[in-house]
Structure formats: structure tokens, C-alpha cells
Protein backbone atom coordinates (compact mmCIF):
# COMPACT_ATOMS: atom_id res chain seq x y z
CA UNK A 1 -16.14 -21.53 -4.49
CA UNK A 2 -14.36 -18.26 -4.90
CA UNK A 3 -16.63 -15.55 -7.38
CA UNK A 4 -15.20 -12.82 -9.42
CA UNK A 5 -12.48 -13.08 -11.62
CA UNK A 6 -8.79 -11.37 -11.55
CA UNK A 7 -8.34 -7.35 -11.17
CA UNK A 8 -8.41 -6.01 -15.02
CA UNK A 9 -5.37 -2.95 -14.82
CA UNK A 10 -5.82 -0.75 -18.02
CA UNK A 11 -2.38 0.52 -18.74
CA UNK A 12 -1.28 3.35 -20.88
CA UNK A 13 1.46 1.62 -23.60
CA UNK A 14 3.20 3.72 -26.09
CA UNK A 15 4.97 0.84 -28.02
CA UNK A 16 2.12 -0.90 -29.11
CA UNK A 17 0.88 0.09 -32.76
CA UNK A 18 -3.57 -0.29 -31.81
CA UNK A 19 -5.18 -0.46 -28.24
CA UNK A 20 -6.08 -3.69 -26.67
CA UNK A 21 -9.40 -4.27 -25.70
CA UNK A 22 -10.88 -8.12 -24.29
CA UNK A 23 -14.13 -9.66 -23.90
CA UNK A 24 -15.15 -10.47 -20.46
CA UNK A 25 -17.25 -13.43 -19.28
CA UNK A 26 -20.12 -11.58 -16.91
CA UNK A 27 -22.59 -13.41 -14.31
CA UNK A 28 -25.28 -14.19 -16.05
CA UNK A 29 -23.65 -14.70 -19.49
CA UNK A 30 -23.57 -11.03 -20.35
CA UNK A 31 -20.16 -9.62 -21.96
CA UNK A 32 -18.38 -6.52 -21.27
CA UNK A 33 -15.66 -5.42 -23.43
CA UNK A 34 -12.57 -3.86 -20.94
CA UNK A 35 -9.66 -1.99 -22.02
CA UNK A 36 -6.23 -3.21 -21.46
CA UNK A 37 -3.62 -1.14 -23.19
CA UNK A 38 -4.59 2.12 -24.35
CA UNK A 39 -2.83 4.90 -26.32
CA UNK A 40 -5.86 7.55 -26.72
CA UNK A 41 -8.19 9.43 -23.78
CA UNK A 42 -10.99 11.03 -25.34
CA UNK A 43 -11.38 14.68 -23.94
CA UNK A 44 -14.36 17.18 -23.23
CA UNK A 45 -13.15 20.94 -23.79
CA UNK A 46 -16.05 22.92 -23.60
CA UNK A 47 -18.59 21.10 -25.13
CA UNK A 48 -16.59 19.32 -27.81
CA UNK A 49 -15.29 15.78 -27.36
CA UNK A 50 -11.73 15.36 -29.24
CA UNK A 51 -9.75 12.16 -29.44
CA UNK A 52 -5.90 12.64 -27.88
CA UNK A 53 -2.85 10.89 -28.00
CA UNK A 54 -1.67 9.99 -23.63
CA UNK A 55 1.73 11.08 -23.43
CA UNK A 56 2.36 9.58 -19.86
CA UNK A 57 0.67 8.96 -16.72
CA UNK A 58 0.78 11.90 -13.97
CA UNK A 59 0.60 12.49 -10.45
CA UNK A 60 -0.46 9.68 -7.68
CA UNK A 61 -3.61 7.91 -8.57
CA UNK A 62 -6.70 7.89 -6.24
CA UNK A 63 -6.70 4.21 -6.21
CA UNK A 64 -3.16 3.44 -5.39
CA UNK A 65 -0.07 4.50 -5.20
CA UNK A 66 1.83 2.49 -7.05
CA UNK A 67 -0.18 2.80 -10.30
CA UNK A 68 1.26 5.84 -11.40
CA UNK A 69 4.53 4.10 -11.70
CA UNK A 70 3.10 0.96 -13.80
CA UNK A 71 1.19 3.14 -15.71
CA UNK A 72 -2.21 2.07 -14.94
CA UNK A 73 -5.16 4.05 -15.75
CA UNK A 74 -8.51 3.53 -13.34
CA UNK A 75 -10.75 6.28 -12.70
CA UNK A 76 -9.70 9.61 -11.11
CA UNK A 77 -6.02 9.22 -12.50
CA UNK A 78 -4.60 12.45 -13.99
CA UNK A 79 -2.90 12.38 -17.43
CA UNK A 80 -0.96 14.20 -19.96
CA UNK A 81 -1.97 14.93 -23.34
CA UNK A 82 -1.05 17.42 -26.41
CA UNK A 83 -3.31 19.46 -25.10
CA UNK A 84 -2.85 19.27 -20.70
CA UNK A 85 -3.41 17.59 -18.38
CA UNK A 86 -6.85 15.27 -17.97
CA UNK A 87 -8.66 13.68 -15.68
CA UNK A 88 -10.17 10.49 -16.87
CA UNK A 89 -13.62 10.67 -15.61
CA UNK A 90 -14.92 6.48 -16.65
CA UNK A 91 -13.98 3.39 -15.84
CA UNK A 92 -11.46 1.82 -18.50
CA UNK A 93 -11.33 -1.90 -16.86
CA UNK A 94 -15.17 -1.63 -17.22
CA UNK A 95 -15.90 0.34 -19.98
CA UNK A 96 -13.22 -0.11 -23.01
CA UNK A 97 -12.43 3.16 -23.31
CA UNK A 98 -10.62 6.20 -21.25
CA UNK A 99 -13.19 9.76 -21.23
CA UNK A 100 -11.66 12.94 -19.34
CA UNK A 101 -11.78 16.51 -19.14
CA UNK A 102 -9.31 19.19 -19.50
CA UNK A 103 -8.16 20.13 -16.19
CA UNK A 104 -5.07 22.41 -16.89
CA UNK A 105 -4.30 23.28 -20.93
CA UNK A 106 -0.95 23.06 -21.90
């Protein structure tokens, strides 16, 4: 009896119109909601928490290679925004929504 379920890959999508968020089954009947197309990050700049439009993904992502290139958005990937580039700092397969701080201002 295999366990788990399928890897969840948050991606950043500019054509879509609203972000995509799904319900997920947990052991023990619990429910977590995880993201799966996102167009926002929301982004800590001293002390103030803004909500900002991705404009693309950036750099190699901790997690793999290849993510950068399809767009996906896990924790530790770098960003940029209208205002810099971010680093998302939670967990958007796990969490529903993409946090980061402002690591270089545009």
C-alpha cells in the first residue's frame, strides 16, 4: 500500500485571470488548502506586509534545477516583483499562499 499522495508544484501563471488554490485530503481527515497557480507574493519591507504582482521566476531554485524553467515556486525560490527581487520565505504547496521578503529593491 503506497502512502502519500502526488508532489503538489505551485507555479507562477500570468494568463490566468484569479489564483488557484485546492483542497487536500490529509491523514487523519484533516484538510489543507495548497496553492497551485499563483499571480501575487505577499512581501515584508520593513515591517509592512504589501501584496505584489510576480513578474517571473528568477535564478535556480534550492530545490531543483529545473523549476526555475517551469516556473514553479517552493520555498527558497527567488522572484521578481514591481518592487525587486523576493525570496519567498513559506511553503506554497502547503500553505496556499506565497510570503517573501525584499531581498534587492528595484
Amino acid at each position: 500500500m503506497d502512502l502519500g499522495s502526488d508532489p503538489r508544484k505551485p507555479k507562477f501563471d500570468e494568463v490566468r485571470k484569479d489564483e488557484v488554490r485546492s483542497r487536500v485530503r490529509m491523514l487523519g481527515g484533516g484538510e489543507k488548502i495548497a496553492a497551485m497557480k499563483l499571480k501575487f507574493v505577499n512581501v515584508s519591507v520593513g515591517g509592512k506586509t504589501q501584496k505584489v504582482a510576480i513578474k517571473a521566476v528568477e535564478d535556480d531554485n534550492p530545490a531543483n534545477k529545473d523549476f526555475r524553467r517551469e516556473n514553479v515556486l517552493t520555498l527558497g525560490s527567488i522572484i521578481e516583483t514591481e518592487l525587486g527581487k523576493v525570496k519567498i520565505t513559506s511553503r506554497p504547496g502547503q500553505d496556499g499562499v506565497a510570503n517573501g521578503k525584499l531581498v534587492k529593491a528595484a
